[in-house]
C-alpha atoms as a PDB file:
ATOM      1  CA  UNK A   1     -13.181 -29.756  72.274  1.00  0.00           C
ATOM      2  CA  UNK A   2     -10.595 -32.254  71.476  1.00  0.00           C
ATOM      3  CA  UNK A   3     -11.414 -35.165  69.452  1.00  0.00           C
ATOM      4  CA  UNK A   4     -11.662 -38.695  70.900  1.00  0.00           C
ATOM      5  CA  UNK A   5      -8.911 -40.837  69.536  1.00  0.00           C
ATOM      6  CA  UNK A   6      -9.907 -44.674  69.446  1.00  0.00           C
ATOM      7  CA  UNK A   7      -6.881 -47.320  70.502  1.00  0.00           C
ATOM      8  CA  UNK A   8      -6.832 -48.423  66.841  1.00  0.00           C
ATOM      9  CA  UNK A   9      -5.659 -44.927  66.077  1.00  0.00           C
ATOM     10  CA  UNK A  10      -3.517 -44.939  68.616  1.00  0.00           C
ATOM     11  CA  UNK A  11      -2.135 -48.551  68.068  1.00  0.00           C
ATOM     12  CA  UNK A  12      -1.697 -47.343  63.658  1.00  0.00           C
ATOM     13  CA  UNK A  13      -0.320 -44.016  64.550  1.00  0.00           C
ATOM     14  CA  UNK A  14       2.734 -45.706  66.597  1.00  0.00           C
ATOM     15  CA  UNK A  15       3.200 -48.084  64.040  1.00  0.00           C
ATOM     16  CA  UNK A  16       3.428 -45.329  61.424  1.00  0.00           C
ATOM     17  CA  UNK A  17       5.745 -43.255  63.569  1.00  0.00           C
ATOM     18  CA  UNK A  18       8.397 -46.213  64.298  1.00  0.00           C
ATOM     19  CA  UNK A  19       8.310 -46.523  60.616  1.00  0.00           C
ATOM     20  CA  UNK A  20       9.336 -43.240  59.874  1.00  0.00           C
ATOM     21  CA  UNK A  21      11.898 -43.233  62.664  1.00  0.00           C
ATOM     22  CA  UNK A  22      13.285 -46.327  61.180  1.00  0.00           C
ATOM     23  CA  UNK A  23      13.111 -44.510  57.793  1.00  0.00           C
ATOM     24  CA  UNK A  24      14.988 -42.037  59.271  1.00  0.00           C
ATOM     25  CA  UNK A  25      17.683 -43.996  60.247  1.00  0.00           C
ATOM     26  CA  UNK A  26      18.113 -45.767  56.944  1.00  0.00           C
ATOM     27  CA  UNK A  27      15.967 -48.497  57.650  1.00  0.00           C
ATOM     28  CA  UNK A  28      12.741 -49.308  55.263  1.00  0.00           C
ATOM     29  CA  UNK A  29      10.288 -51.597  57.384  1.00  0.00           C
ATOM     30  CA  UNK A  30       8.733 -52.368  53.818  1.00  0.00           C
ATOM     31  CA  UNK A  31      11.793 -53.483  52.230  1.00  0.00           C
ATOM     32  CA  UNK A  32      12.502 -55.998  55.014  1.00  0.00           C
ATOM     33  CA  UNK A  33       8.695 -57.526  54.824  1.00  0.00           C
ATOM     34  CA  UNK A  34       9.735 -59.087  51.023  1.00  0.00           C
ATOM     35  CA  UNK A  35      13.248 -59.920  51.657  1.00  0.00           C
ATOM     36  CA  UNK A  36      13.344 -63.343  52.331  1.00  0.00           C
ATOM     37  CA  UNK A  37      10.725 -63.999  49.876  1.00  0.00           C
ATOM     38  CA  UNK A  38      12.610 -62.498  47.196  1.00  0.00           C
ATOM     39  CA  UNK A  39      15.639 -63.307  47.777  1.00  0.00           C
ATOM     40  CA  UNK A  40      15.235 -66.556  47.448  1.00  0.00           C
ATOM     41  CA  UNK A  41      13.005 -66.086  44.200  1.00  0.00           C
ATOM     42  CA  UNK A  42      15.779 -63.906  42.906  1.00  0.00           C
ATOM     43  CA  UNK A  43      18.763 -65.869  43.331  1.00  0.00           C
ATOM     44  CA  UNK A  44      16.729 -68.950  41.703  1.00  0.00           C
ATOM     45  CA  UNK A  45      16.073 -66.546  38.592  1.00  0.00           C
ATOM     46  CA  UNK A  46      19.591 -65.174  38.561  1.00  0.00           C
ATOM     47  CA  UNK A  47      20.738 -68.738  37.758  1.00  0.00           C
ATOM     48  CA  UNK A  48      18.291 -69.642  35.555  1.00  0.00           C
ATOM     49  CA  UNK A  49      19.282 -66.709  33.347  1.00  0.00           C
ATOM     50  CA  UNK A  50      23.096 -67.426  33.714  1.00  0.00           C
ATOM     51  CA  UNK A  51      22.044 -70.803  32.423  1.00  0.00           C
ATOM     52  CA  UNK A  52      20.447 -69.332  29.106  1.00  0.00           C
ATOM     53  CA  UNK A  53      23.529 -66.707  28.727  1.00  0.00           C
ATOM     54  CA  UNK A  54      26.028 -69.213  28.776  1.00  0.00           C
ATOM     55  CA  UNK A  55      23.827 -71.835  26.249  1.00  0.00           C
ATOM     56  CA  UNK A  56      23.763 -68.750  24.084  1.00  0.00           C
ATOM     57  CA  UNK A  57      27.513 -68.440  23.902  1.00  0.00           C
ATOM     58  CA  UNK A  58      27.693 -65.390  27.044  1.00  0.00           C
ATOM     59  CA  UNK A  59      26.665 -62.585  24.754  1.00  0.00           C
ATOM     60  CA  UNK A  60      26.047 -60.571  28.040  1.00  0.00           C
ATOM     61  CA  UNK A  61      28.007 -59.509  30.595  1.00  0.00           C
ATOM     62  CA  UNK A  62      25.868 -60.568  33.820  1.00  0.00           C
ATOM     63  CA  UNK A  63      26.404 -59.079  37.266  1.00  0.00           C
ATOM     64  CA  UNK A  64      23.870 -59.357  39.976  1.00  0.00           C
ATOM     65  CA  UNK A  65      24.712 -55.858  41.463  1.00  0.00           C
ATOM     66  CA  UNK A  66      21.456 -54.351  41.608  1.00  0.00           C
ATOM     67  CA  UNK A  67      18.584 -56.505  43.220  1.00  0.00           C
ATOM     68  CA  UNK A  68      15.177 -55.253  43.206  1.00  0.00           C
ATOM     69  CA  UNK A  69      13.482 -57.526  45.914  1.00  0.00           C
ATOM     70  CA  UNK A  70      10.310 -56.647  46.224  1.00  0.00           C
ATOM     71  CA  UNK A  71       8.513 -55.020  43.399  1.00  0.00           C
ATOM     72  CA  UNK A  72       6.721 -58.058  42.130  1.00  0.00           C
ATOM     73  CA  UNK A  73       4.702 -58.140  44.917  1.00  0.00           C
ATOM     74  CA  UNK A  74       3.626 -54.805  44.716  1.00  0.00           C
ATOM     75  CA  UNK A  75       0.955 -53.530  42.098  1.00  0.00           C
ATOM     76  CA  UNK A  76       2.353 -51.923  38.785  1.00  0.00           C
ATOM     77  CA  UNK A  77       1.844 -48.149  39.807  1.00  0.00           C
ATOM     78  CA  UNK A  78       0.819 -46.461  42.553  1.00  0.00           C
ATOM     79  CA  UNK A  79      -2.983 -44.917  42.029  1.00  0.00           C
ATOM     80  CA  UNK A  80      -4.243 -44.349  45.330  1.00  0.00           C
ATOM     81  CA  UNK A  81      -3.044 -41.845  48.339  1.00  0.00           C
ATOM     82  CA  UNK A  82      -3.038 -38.138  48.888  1.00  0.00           C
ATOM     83  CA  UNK A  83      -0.451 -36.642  46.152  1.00  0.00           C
ATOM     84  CA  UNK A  84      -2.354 -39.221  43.267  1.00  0.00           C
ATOM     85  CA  UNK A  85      -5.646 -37.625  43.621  1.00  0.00           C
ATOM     86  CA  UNK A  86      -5.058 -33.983  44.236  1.00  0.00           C
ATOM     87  CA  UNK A  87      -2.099 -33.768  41.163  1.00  0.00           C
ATOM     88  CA  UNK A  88      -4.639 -35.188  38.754  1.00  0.00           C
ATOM     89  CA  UNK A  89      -7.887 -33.815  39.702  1.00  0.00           C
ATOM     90  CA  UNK A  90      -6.520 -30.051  40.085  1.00  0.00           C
ATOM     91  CA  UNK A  91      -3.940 -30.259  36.936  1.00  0.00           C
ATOM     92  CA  UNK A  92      -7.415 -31.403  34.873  1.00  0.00           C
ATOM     93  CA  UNK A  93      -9.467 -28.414  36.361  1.00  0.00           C
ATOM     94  CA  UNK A  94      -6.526 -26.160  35.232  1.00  0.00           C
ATOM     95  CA  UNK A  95      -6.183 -27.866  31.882  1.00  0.00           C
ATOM     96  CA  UNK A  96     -10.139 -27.016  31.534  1.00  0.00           C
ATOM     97  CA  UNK A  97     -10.387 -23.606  32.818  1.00  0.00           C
ATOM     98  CA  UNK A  98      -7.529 -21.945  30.602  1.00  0.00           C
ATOM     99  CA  UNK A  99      -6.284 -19.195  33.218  1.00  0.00           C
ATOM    100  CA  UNK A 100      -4.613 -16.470  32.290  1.00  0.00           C
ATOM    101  CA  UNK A 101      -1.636 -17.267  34.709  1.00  0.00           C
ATOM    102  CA  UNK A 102      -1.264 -20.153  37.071  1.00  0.00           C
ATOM    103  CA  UNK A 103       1.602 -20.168  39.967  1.00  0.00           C
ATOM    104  CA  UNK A 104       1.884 -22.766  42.357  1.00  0.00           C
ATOM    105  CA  UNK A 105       3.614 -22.090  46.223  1.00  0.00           C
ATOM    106  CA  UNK A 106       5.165 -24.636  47.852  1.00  0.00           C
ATOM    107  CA  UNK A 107       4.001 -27.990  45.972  1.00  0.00           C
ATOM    108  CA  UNK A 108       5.991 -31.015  44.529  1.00  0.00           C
ATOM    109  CA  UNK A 109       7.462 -30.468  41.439  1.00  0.00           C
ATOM    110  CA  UNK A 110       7.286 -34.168  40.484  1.00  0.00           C
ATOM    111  CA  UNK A 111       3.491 -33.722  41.424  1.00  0.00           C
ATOM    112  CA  UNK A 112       1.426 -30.979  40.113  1.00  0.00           C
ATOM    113  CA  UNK A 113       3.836 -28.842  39.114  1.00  0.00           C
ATOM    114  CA  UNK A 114       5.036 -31.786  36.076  1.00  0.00           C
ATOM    115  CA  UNK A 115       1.286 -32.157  35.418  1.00  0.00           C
ATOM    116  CA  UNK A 116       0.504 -28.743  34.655  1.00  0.00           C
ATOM    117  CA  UNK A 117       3.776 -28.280  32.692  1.00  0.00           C
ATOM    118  CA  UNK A 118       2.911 -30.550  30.518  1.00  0.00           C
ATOM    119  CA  UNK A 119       0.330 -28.718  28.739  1.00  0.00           C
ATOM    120  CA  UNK A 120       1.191 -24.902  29.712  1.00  0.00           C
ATOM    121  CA  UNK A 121       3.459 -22.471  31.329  1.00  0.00           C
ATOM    122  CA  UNK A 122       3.729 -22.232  35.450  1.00  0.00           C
ATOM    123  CA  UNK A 123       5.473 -20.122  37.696  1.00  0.00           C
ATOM    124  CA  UNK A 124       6.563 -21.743  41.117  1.00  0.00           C
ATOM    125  CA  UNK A 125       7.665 -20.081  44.082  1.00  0.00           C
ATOM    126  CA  UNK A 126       9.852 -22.768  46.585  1.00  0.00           C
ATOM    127  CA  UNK A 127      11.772 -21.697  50.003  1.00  0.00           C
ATOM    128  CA  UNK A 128      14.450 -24.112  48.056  1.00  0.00           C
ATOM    129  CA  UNK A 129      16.514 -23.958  45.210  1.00  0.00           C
ATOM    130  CA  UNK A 130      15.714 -25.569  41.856  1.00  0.00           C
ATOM    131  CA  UNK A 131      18.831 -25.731  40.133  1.00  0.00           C
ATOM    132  CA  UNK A 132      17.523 -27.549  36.707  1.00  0.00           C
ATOM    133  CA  UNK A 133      16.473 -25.256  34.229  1.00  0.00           C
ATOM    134  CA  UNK A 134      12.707 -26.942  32.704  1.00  0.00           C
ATOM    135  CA  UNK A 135      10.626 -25.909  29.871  1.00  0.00           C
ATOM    136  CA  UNK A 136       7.528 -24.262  31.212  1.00  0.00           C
ATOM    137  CA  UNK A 137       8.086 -24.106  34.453  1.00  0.00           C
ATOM    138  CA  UNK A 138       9.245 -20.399  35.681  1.00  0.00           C
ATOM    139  CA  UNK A 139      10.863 -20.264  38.861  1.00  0.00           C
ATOM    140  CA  UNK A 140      11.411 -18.361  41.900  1.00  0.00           C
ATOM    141  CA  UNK A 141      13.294 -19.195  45.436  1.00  0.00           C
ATOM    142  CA  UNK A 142      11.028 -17.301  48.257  1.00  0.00           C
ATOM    143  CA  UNK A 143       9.996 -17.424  51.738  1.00  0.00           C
ATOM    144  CA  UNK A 144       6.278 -18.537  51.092  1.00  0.00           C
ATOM    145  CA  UNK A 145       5.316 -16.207  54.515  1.00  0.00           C
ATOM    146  CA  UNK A 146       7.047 -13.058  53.474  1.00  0.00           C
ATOM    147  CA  UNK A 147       6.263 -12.762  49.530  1.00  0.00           C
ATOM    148  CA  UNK A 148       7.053  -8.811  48.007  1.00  0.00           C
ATOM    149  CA  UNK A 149       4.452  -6.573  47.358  1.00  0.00           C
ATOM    150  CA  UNK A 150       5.040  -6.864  43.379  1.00  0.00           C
ATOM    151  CA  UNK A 151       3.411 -10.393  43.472  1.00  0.00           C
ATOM    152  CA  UNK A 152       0.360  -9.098  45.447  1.00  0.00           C
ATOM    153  CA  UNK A 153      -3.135  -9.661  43.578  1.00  0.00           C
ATOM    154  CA  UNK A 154      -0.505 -11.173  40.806  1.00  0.00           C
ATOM    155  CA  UNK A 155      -2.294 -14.223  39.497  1.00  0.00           C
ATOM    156  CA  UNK A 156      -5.835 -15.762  38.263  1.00  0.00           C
ATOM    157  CA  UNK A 157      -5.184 -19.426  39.670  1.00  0.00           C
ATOM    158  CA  UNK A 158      -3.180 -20.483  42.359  1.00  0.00           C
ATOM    159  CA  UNK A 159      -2.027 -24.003  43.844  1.00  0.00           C
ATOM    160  CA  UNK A 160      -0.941 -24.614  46.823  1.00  0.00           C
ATOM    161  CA  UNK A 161      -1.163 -28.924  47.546  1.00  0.00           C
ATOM    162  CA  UNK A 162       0.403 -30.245  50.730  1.00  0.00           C
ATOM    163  CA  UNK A 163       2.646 -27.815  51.877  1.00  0.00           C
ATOM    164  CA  UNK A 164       1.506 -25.469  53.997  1.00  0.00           C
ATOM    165  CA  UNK A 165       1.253 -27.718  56.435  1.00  0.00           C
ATOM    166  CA  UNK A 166       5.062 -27.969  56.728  1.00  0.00           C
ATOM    167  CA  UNK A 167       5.024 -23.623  56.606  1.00  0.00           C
ATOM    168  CA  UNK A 168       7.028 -22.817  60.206  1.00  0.00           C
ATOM    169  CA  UNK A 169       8.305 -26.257  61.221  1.00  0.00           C
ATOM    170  CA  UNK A 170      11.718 -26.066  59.402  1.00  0.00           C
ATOM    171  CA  UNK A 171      11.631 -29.059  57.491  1.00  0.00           C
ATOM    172  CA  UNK A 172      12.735 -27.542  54.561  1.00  0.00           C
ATOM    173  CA  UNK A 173      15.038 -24.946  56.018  1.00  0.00           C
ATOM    174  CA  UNK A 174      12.358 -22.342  57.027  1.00  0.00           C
ATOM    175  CA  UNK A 175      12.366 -20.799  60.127  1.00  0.00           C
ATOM    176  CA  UNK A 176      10.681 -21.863  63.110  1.00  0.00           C
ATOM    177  CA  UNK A 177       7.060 -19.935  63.499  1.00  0.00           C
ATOM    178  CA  UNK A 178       4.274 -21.681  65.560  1.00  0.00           C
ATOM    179  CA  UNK A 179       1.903 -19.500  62.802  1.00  0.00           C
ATOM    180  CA  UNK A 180       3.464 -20.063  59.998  1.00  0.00           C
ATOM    181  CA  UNK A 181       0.531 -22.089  58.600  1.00  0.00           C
ATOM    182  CA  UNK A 182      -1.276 -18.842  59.034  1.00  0.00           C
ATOM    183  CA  UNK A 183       1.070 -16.432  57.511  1.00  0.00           C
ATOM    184  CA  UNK A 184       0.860 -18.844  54.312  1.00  0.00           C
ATOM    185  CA  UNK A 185      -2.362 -18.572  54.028  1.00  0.00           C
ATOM    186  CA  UNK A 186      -2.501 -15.077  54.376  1.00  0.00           C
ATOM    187  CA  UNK A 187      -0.258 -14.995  51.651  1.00  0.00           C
ATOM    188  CA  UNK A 188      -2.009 -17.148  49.326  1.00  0.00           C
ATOM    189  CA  UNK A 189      -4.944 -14.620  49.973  1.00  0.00           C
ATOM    190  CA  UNK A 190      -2.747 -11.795  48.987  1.00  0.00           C
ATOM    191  CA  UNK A 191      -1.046 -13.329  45.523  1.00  0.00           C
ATOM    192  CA  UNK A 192      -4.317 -14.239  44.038  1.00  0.00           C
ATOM    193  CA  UNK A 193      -6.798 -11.842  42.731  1.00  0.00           C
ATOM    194  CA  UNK A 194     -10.373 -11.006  43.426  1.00  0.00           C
ATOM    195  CA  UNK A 195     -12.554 -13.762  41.481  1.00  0.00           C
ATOM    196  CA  UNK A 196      -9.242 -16.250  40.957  1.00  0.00           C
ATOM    197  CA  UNK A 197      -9.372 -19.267  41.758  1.00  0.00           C
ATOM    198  CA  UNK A 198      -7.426 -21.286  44.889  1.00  0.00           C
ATOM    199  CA  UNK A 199      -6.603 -25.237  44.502  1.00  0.00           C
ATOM    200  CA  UNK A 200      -5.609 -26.067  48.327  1.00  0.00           C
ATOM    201  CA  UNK A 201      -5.178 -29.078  50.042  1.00  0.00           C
ATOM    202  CA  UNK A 202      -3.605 -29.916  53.670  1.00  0.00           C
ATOM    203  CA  UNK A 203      -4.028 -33.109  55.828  1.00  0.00           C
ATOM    204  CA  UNK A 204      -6.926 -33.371  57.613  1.00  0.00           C
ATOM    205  CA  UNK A 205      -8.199 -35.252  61.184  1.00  0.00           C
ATOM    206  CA  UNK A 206      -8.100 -34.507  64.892  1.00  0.00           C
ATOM    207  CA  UNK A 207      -5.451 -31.397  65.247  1.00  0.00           C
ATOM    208  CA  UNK A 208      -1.951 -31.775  65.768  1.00  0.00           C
ATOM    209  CA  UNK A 209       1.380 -31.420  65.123  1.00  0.00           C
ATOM    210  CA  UNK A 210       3.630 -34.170  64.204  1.00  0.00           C
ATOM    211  CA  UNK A 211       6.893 -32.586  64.508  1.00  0.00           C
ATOM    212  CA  UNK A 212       9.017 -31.852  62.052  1.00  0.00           C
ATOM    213  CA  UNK A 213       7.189 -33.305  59.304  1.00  0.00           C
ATOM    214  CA  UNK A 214       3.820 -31.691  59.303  1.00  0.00           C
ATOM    215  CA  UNK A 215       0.532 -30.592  60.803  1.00  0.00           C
ATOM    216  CA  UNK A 216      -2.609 -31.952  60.601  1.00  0.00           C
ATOM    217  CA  UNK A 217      -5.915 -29.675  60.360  1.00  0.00           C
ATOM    218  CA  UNK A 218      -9.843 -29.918  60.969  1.00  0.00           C
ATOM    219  CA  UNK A 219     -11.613 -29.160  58.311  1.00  0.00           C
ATOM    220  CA  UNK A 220     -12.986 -26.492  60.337  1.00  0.00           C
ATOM    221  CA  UNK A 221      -9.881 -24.529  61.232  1.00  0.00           C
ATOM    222  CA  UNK A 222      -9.060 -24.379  57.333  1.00  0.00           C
ATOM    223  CA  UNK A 223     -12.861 -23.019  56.899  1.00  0.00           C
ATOM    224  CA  UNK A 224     -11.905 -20.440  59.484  1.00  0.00           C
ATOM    225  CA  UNK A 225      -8.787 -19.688  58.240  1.00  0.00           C
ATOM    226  CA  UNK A 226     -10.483 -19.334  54.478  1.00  0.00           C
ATOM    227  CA  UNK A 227     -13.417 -17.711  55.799  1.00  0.00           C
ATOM    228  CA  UNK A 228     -12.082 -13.776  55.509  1.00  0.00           C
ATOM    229  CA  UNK A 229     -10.798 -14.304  51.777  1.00  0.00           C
ATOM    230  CA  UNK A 230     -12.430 -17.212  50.564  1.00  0.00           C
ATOM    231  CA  UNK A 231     -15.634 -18.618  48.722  1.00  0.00           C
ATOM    232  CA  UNK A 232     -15.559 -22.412  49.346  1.00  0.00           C
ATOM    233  CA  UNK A 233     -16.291 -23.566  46.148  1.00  0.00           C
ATOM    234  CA  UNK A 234     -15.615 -27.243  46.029  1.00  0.00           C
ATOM    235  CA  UNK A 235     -14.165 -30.195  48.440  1.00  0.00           C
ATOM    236  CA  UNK A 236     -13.221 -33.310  48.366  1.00  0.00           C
ATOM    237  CA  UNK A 237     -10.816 -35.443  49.962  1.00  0.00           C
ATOM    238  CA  UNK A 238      -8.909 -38.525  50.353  1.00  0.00           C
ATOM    239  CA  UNK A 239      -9.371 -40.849  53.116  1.00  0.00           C
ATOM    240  CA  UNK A 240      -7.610 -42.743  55.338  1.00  0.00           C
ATOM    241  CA  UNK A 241      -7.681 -46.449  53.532  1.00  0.00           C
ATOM    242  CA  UNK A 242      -6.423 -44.023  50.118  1.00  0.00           C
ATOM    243  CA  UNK A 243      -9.731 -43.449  48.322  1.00  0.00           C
ATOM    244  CA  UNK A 244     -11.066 -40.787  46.870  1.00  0.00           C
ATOM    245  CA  UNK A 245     -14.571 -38.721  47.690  1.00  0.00           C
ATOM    246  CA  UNK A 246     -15.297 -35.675  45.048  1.00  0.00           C
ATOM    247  CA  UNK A 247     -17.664 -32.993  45.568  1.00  0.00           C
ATOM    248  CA  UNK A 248     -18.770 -33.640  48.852  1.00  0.00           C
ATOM    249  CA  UNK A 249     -21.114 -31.542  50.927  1.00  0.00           C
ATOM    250  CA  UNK A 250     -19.267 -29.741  53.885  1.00  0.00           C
ATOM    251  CA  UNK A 251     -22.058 -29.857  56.445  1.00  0.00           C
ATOM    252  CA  UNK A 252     -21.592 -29.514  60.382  1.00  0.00           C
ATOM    253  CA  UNK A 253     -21.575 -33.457  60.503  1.00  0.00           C
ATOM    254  CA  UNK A 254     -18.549 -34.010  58.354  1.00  0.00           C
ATOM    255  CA  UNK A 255     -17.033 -30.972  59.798  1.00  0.00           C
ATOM    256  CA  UNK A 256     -17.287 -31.998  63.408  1.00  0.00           C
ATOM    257  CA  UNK A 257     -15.590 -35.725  62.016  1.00  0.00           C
ATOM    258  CA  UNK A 258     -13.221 -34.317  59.925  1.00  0.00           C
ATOM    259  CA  UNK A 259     -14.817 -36.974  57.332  1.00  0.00           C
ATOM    260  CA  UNK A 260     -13.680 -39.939  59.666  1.00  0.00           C
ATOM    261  CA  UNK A 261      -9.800 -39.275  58.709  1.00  0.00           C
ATOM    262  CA  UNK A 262      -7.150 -39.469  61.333  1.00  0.00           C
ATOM    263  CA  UNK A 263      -4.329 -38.525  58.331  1.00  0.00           C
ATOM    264  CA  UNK A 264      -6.549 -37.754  55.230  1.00  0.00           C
ATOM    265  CA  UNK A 265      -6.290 -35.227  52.240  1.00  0.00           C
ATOM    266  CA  UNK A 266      -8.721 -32.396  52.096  1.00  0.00           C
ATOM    267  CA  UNK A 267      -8.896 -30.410  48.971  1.00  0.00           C
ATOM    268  CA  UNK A 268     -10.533 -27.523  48.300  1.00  0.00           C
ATOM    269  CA  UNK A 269     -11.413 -25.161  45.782  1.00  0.00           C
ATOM    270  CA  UNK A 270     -11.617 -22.036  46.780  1.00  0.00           C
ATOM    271  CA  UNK A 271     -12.778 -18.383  44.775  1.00  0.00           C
ATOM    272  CA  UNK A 272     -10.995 -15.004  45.963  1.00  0.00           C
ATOM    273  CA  UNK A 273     -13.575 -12.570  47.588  1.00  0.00           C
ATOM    274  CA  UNK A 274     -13.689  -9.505  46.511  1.00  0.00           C
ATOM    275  CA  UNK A 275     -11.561  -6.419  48.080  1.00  0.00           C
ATOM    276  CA  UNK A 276     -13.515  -4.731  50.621  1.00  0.00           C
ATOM    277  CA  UNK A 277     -12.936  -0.901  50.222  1.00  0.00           C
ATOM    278  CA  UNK A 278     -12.226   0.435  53.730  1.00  0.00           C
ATOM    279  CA  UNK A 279     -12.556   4.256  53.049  1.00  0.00           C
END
């Protein structure tokens, strides 16, 4: 049964899509909501400073070639939101559980992948090339639904934050596949070991597909997917306002609600099962 979608959904959802259409198109809707304001404050502080350069003589050469219009009225990092949370709370559970060998599929390198590096080595698999060579980060270009047999059972941890969602919709140059979501995560199954440990996080609200960025799960389609290979372990998630919830109880309730997210961030931690011996 499909989830009931309220008109304030709808009415935030279409405001968020003609922003990223606009975004598309070269056009940042946040940009434009300062401009004015700091223009004007700008222009007033550009003189003001070409006042004290030329009291002091014009020691400086001053050009105003680069303005930056609205970062004063903007807080002085960002420490909300999806990638925030999940980067620092699974790089810390890594940093504290010392595994043998950690690779990461599909995440941002800026993200989780920098975190981890930080403080030990980490092999990352990418559809797409990284050209710069970094300390302690090992690399490999590979279709994330098709890995070789060599890499099967071939870690102890595993990450995998906010990408499979984008497996199959060829955002990044992958091919088309309606499943590829589930081919992923058949191969996430497959790379980590009996007893390892999965870090995995995806959007989560009502289902859909919001072409070509990204899917969005329930939380119970991701139980169902995990359910063959997987041990939940842990789960929290970010919600729709940016705020985090650790450690929360997955019961039918929450489930059912998706944890009252339209576009939230589920994360879970998940513990390989072991191999069941078919002979």
């Amino acid at each position: 049964m499909k989830n009931k979608i309220s008109k304030k959904t709808r009415l935030r959802r279409f405001a968020k899509g003609v922003g990223i259409w606009l975004l598309a198109f070269g056009v940042n809707p946040e940009a434009w909501r300062y401009l004015f304001r700091g223009l004007v404050i700008a222009f007033k502080e550009y003189y003001e400073l070409k006042r004290q350069n030329r009291l002091a003589g014009n020691p400086f050469h001053l050009r105003f070639t680069m303005p930056c219009l609205g970062d004063r009225f903007f807080s002085s990092g960002n420490t909300s939101g999806h990638y925030f949370f999940q980067d620092l709370s699974v790089a810390r559970k890594i940093f504290e559980r010392h595994p043998v060998r950690h690779v990461d599929i599909g995440s941002r390198v800026d993200g989780i992948v920098a975190h981890v590096a930080s403080f030990r080595d980490i092999e990352v698999f990418d559809i797409r090339p990284l050209t710069l060579a970094l300390p302690s980060i090992i690399f490999r270009q590979a279709d994330l639904t098709h890995l070789d047999n060599e890499f099967r059972h071939y870690c102890d941890s595993l990450s995998c934050l906010h990408a499979i969602e984008h497996f199959g919709l060829g955002r990044y140059g992958d091919t088309i596949d309606l499943y590829g979501h589930v081919k992923g995560f058949t191969c996430l199954s497959e790379v980590l070991k009996p007893g390892g440990t999965l870090y995995f996080s995806v959007p989560i609200g009502p289902e859909r597909i919001d072409f070509n960025s990204c899917r969005v799960f329930n939380i119970r389609t991701i139980l169902n997917l995990a359910e063959q290979y997987f041990d939940v372990v842990d789960f929290s998630y970010v919600d729709d306002a940016g705020a985090f919830h650790t450690h929360i109880e997955l019961n039918p309730e929450r489930v059912d609600d998706n944890c009252g997210c339209d576009y939230g961030c589920g994360i879970f931690e998940f513990i390989r099962k072991p191999i069941k011996d078919n002979t």
